[in-house]
N, C-alpha and C. Protein backbone atom coordinates (compact mmCIF):
# COMPACT_ATOMS: atom_id res chain seq x y z
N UNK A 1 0.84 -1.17 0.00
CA UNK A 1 0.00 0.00 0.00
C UNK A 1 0.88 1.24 0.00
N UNK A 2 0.65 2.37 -0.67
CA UNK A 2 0.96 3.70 -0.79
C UNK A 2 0.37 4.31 -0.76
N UNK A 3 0.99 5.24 0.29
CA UNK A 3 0.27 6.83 0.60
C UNK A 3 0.74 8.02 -0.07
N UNK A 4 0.70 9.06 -0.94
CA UNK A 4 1.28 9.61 -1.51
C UNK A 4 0.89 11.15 -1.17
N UNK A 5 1.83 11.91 -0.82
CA UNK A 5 1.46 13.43 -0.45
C UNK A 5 2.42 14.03 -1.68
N UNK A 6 1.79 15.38 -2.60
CA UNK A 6 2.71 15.80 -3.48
C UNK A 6 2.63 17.30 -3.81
N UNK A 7 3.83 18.08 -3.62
CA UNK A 7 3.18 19.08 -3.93
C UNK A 7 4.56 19.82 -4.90
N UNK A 8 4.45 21.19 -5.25
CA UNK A 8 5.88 21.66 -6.23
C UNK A 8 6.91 21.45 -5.73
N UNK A 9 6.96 20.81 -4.14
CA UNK A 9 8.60 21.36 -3.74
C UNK A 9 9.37 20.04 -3.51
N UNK A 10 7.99 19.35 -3.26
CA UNK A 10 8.42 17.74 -2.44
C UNK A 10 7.22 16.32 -2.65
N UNK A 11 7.84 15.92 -2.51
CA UNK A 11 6.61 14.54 -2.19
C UNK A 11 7.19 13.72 -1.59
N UNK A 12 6.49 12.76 -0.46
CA UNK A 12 6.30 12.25 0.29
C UNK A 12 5.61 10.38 -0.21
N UNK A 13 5.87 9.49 0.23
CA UNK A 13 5.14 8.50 -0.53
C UNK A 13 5.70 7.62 0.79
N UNK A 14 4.49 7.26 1.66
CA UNK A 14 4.30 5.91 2.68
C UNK A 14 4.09 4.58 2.21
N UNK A 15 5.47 3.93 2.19
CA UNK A 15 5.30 2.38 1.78
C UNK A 15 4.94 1.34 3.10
N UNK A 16 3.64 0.64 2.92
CA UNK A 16 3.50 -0.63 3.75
C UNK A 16 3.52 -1.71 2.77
N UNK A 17 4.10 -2.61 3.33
CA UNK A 17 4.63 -3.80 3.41
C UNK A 17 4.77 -4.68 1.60
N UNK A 18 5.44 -3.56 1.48
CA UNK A 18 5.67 -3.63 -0.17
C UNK A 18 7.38 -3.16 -0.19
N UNK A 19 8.09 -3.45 -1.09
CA UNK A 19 9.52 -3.38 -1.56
C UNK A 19 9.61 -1.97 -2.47
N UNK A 20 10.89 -1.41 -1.67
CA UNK A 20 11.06 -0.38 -1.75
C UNK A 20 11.19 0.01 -3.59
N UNK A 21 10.78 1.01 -4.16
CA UNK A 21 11.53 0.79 -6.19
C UNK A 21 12.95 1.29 -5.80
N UNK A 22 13.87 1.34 -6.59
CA UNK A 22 15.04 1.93 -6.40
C UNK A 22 15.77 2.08 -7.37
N UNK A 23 16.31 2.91 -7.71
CA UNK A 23 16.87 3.88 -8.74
C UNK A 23 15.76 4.23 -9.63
N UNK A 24 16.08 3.68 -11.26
CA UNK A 24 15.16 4.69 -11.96
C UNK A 24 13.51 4.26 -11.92
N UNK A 25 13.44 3.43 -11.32
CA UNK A 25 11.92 2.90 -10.46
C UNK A 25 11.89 3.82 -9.56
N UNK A 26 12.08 4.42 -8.63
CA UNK A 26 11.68 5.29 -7.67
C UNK A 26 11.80 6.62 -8.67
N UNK A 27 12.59 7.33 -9.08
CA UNK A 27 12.24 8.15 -10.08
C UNK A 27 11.02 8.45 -10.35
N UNK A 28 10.47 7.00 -11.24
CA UNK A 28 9.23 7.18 -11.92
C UNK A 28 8.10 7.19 -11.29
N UNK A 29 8.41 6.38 -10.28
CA UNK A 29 7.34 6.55 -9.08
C UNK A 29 7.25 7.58 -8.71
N UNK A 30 8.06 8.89 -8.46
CA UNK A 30 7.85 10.56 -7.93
C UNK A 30 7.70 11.42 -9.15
N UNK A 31 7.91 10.53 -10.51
CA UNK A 31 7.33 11.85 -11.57
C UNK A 31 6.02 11.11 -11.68
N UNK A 32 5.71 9.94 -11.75
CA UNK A 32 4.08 9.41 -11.85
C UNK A 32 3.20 10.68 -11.12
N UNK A 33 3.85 10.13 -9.54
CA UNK A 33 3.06 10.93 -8.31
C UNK A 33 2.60 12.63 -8.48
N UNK A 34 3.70 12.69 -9.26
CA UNK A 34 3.92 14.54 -9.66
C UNK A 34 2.38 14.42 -10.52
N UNK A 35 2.85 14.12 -11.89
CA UNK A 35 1.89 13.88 -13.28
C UNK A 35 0.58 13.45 -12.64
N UNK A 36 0.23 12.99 -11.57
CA UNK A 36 -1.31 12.54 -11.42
C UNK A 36 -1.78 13.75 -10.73
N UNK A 37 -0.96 14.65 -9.86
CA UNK A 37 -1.85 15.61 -9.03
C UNK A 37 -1.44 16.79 -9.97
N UNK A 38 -1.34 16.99 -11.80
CA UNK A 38 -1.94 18.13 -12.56
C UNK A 38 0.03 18.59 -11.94
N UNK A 39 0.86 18.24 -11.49
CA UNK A 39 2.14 19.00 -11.49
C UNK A 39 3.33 18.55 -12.15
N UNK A 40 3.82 19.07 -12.82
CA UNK A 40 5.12 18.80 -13.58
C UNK A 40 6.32 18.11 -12.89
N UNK A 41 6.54 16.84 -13.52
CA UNK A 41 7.56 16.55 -13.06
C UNK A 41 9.15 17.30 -13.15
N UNK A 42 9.55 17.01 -11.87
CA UNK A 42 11.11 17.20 -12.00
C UNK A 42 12.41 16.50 -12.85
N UNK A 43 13.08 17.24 -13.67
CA UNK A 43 14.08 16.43 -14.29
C UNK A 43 14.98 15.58 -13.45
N UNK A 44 14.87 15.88 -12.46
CA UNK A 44 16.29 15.41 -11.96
C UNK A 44 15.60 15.19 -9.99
N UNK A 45 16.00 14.52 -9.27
CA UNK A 45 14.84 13.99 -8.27
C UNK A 45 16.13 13.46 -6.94
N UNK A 46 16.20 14.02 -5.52
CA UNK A 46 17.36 13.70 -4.97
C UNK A 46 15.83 12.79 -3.70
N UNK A 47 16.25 11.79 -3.17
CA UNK A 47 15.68 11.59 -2.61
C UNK A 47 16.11 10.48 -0.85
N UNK A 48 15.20 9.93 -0.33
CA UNK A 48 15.69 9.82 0.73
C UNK A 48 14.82 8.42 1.53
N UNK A 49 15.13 7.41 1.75
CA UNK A 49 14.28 6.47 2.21
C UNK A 49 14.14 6.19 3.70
N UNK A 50 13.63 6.00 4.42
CA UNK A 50 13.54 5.65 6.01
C UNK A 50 12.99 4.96 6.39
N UNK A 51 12.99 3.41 6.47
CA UNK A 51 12.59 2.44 7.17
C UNK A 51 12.27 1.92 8.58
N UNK A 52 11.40 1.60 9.02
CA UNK A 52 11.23 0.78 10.17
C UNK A 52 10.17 -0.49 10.18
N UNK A 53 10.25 -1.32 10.45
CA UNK A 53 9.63 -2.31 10.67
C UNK A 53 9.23 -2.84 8.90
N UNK A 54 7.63 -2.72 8.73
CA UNK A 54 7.76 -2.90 7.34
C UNK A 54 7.04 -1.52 6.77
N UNK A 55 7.35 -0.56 7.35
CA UNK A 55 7.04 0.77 6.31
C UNK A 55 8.19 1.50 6.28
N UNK A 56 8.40 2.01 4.97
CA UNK A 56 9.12 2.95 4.01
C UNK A 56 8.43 4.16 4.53
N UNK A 57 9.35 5.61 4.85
CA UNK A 57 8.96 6.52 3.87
C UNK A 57 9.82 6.96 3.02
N UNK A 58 8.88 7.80 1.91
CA UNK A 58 10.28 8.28 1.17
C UNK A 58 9.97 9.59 0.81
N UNK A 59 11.47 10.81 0.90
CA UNK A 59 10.93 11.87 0.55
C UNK A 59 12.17 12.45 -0.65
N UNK A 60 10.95 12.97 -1.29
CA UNK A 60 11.87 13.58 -2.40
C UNK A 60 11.75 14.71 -3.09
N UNK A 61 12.51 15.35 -3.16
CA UNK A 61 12.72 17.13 -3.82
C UNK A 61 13.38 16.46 -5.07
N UNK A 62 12.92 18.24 -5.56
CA UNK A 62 13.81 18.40 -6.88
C UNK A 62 15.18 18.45 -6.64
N UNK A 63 15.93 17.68 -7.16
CA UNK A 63 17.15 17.86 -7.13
C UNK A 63 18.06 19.09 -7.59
N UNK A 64 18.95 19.72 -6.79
CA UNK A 64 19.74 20.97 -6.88
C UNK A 64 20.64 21.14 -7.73
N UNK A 65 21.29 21.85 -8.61
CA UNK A 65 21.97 22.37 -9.51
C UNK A 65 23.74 21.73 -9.00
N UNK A 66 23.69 20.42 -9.28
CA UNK A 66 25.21 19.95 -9.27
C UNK A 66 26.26 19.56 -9.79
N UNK A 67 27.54 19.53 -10.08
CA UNK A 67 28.00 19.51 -10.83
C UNK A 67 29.38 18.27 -10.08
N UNK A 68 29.54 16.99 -10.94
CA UNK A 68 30.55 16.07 -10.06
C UNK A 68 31.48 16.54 -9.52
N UNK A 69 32.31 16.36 -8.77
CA UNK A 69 33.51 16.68 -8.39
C UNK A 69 34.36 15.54 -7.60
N UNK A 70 35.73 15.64 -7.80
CA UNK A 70 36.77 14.68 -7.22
C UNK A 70 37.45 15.37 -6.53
N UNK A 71 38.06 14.55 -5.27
CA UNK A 71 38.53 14.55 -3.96
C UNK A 71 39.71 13.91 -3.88
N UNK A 72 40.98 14.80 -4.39
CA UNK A 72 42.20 13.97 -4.00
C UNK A 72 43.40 14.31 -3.13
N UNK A 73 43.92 13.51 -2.13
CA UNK A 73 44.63 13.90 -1.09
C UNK A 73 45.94 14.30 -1.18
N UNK A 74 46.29 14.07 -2.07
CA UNK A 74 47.81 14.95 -2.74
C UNK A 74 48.36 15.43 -4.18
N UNK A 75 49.10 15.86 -4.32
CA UNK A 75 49.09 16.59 -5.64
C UNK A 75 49.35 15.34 -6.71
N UNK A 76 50.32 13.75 -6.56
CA UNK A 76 50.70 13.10 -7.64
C UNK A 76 49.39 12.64 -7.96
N UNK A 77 48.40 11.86 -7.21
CA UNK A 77 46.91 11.26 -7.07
C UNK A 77 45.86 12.37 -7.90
N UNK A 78 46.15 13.89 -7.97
CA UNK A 78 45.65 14.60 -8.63
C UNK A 78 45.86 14.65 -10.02
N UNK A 79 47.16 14.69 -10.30
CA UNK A 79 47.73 14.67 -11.68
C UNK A 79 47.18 13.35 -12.21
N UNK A 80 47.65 12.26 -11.85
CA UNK A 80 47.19 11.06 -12.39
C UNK A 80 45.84 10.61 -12.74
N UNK A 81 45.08 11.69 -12.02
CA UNK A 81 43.17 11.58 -12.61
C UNK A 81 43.17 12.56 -13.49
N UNK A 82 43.69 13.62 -13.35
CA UNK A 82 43.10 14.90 -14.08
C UNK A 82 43.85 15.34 -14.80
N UNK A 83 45.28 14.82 -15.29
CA UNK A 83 45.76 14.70 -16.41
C UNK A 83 44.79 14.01 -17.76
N UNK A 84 43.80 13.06 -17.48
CA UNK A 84 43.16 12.60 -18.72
C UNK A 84 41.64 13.09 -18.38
N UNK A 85 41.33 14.23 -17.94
CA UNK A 85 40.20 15.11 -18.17
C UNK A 85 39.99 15.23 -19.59
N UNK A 86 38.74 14.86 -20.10
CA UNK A 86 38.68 15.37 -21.78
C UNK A 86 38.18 16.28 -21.76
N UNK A 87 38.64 17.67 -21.17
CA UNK A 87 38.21 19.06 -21.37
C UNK A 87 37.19 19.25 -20.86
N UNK A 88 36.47 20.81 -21.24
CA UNK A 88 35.22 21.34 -21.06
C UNK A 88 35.77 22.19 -19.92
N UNK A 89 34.48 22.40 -18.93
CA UNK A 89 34.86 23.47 -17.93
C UNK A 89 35.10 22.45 -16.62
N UNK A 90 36.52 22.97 -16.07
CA UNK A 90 36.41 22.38 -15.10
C UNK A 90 37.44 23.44 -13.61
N UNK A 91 36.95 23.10 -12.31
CA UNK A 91 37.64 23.86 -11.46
C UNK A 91 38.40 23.49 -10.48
N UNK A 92 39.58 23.71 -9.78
CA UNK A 92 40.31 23.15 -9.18
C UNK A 92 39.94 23.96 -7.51
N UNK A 93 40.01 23.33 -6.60
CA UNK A 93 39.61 24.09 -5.69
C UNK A 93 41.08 23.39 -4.49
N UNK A 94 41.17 24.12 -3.63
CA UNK A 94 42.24 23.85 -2.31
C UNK A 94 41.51 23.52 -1.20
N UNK A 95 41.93 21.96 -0.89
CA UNK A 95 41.14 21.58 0.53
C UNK A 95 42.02 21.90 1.77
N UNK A 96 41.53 21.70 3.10
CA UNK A 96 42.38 21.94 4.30
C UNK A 96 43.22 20.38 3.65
N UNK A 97 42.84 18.91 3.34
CA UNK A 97 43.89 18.02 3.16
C UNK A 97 44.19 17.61 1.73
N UNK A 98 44.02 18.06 0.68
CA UNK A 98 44.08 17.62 -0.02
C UNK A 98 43.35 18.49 -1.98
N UNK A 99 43.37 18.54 -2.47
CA UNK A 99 42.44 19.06 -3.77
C UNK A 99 40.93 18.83 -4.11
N UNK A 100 40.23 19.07 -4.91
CA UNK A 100 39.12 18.95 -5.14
C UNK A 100 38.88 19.61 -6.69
N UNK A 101 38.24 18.83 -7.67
CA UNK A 101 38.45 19.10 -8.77
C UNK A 101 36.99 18.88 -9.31
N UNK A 102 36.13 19.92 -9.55
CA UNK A 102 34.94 19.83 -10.31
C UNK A 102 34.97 19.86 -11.87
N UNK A 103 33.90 19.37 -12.24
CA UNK A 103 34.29 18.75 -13.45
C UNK A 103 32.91 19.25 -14.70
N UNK A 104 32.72 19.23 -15.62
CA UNK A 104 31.43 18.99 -16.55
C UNK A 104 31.35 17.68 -16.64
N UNK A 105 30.01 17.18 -16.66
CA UNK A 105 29.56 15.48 -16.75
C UNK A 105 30.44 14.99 -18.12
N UNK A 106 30.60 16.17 -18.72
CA UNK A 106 31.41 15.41 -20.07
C UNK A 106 33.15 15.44 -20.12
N UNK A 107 33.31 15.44 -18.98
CA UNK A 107 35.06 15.47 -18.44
C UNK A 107 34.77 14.16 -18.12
N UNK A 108 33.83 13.48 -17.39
CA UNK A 108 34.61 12.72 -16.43
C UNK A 108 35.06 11.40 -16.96
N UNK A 109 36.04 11.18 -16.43
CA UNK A 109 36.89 9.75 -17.23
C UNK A 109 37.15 8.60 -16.27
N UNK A 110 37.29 7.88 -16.80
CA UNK A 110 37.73 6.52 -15.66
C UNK A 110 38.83 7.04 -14.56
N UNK A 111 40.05 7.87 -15.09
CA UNK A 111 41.12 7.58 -14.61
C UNK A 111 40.72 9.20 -12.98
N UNK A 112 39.47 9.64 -13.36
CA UNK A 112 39.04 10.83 -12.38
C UNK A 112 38.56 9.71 -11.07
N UNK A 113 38.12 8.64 -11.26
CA UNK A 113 37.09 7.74 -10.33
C UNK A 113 38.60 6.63 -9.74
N UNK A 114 39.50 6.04 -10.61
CA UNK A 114 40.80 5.67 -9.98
C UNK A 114 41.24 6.33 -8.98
N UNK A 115 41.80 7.71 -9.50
CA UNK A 115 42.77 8.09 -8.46
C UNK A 115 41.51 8.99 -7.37
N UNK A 116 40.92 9.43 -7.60
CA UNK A 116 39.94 10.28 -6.77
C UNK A 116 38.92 9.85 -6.05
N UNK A 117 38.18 10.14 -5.41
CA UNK A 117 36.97 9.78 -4.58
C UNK A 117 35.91 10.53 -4.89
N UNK A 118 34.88 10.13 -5.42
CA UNK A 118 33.67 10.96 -6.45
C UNK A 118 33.04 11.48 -5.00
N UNK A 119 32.39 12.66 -5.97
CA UNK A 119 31.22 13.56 -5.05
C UNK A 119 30.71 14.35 -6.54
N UNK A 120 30.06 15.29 -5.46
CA UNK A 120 29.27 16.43 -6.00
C UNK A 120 29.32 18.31 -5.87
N UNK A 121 29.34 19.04 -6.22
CA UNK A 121 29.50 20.17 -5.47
C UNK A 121 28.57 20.93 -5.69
N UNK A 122 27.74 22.06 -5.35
CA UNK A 122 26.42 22.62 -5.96
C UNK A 122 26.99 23.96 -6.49
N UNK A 123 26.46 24.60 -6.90
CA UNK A 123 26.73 26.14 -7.45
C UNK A 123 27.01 26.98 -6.24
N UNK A 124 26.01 26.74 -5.31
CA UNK A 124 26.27 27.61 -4.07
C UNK A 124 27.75 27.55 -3.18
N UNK A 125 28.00 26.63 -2.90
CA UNK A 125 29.17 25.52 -2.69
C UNK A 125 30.21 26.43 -3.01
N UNK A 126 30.00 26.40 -4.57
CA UNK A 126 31.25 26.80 -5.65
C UNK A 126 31.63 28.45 -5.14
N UNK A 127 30.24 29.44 -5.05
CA UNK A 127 30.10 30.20 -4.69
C UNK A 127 31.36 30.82 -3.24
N UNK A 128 30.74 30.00 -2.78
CA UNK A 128 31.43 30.32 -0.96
C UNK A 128 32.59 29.99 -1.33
N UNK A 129 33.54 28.99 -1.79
CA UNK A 129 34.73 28.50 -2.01
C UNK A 129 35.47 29.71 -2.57
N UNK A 130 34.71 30.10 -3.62
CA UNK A 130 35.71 31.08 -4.69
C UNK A 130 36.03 32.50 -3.44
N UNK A 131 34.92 32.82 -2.76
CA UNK A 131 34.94 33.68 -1.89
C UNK A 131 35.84 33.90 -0.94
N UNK A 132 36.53 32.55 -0.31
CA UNK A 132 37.03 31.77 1.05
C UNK A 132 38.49 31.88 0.19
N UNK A 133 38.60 31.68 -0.97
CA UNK A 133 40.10 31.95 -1.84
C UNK A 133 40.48 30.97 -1.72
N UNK A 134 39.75 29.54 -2.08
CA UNK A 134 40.05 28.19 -2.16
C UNK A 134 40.15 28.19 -3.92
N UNK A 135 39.67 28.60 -4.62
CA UNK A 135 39.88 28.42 -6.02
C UNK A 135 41.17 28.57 -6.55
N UNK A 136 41.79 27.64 -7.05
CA UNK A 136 43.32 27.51 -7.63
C UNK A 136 43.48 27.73 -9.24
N UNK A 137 42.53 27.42 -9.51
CA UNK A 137 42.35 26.79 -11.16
C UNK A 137 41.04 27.18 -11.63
N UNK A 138 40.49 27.97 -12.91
CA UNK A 138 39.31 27.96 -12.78
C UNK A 138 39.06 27.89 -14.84
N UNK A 139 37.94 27.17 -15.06
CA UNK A 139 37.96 27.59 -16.22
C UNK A 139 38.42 25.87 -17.42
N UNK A 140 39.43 26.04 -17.30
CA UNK A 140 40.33 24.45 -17.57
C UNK A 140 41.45 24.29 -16.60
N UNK A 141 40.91 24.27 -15.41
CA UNK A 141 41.74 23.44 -14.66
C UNK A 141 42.25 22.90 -14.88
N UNK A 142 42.10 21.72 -15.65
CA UNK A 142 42.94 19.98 -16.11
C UNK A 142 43.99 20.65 -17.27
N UNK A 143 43.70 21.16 -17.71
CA UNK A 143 45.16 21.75 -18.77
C UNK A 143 45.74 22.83 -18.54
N UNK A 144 45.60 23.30 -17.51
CA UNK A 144 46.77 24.45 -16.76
C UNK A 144 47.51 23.44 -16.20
N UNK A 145 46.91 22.42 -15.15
CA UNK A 145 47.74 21.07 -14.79
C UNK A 145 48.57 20.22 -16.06
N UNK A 146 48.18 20.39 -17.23
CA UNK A 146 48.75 19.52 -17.89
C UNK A 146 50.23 20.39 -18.54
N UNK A 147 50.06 21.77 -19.01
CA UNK A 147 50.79 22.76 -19.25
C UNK A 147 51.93 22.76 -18.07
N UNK A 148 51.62 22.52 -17.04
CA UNK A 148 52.62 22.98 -15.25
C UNK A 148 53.18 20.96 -15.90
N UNK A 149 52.72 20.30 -15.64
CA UNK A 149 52.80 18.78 -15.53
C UNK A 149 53.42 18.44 -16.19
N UNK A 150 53.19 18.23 -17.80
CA UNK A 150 53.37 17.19 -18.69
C UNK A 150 54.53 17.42 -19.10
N UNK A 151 54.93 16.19 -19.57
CA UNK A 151 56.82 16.56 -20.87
C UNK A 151 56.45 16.25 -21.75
């Protein structure tokens, strides 16, 4: 059984004693939910499950304006991912331990997920950072590194 609360910002959906959907099944399940109460679904959907006994809930917003980013703890571990960036826009930021390298979805390469530890960063995020004078690199990060780097 499902209970479904929905409105522009969020929805809500009470699972009893039914199996949770998950990934692009839960998706469709919160743009269904959207599309039946006359509201537009969201492109993009961040959401959140909470279990006890045998009920689910689940809540889910529109998902926020993000852009991937990698997490690496020293400068060789940096080079070795983001030397094979295939371009586009990307930003280098300065952690208290280590780098952080945001990316366009169309940078990211195998060798970013090897040496790095995936995340996300939001616009706002990006915002405060550039402010704080953590930004090192901005623009093409990965080939100012490759220009300083490569022989």
């Amino acid at each position: 059984m499902k209970t479904v609360q929905a409105a522009e910002t969020a929805v809500s959906i009470w699972i009893t004693r039914e199996a949770v959907p998950e990934g692009d099944a839960l998706l469709a399940l919160v743009r269904r939910s959207l599309a039946e109460r006359g509201l537009t679904p969201w492109p993009a959907v961040e959401a959140e499950c909470f279990a006890a006994g045998e009920d689910t809930l689940v809540i889910a917003r529109p998902a926020r304006d993000r852009r991937p980013a990698f997490y690496f703890a020293d400068l060789e571990t940096l080079l070795s991912g983001a030397l094979g960036v295939a371009g586009g826009e990307n930003t280098l930021y300065a952690m208290d331990d280590g780098y952080l390298l945001a990316v366009g979805e169309e940078a990211v390469t195998p060798g970013l997920y090897e040496y790095g530890r995936a995340g996300s960063v939001s616009a706002d995020w990006e915002i405060h950072a550039r402010e704080q004078g953590m930004c090192l690199a901005d623009g093409d990060a990965a080939g100012v590194l490759r220009r300083h780097f490569s022989r």
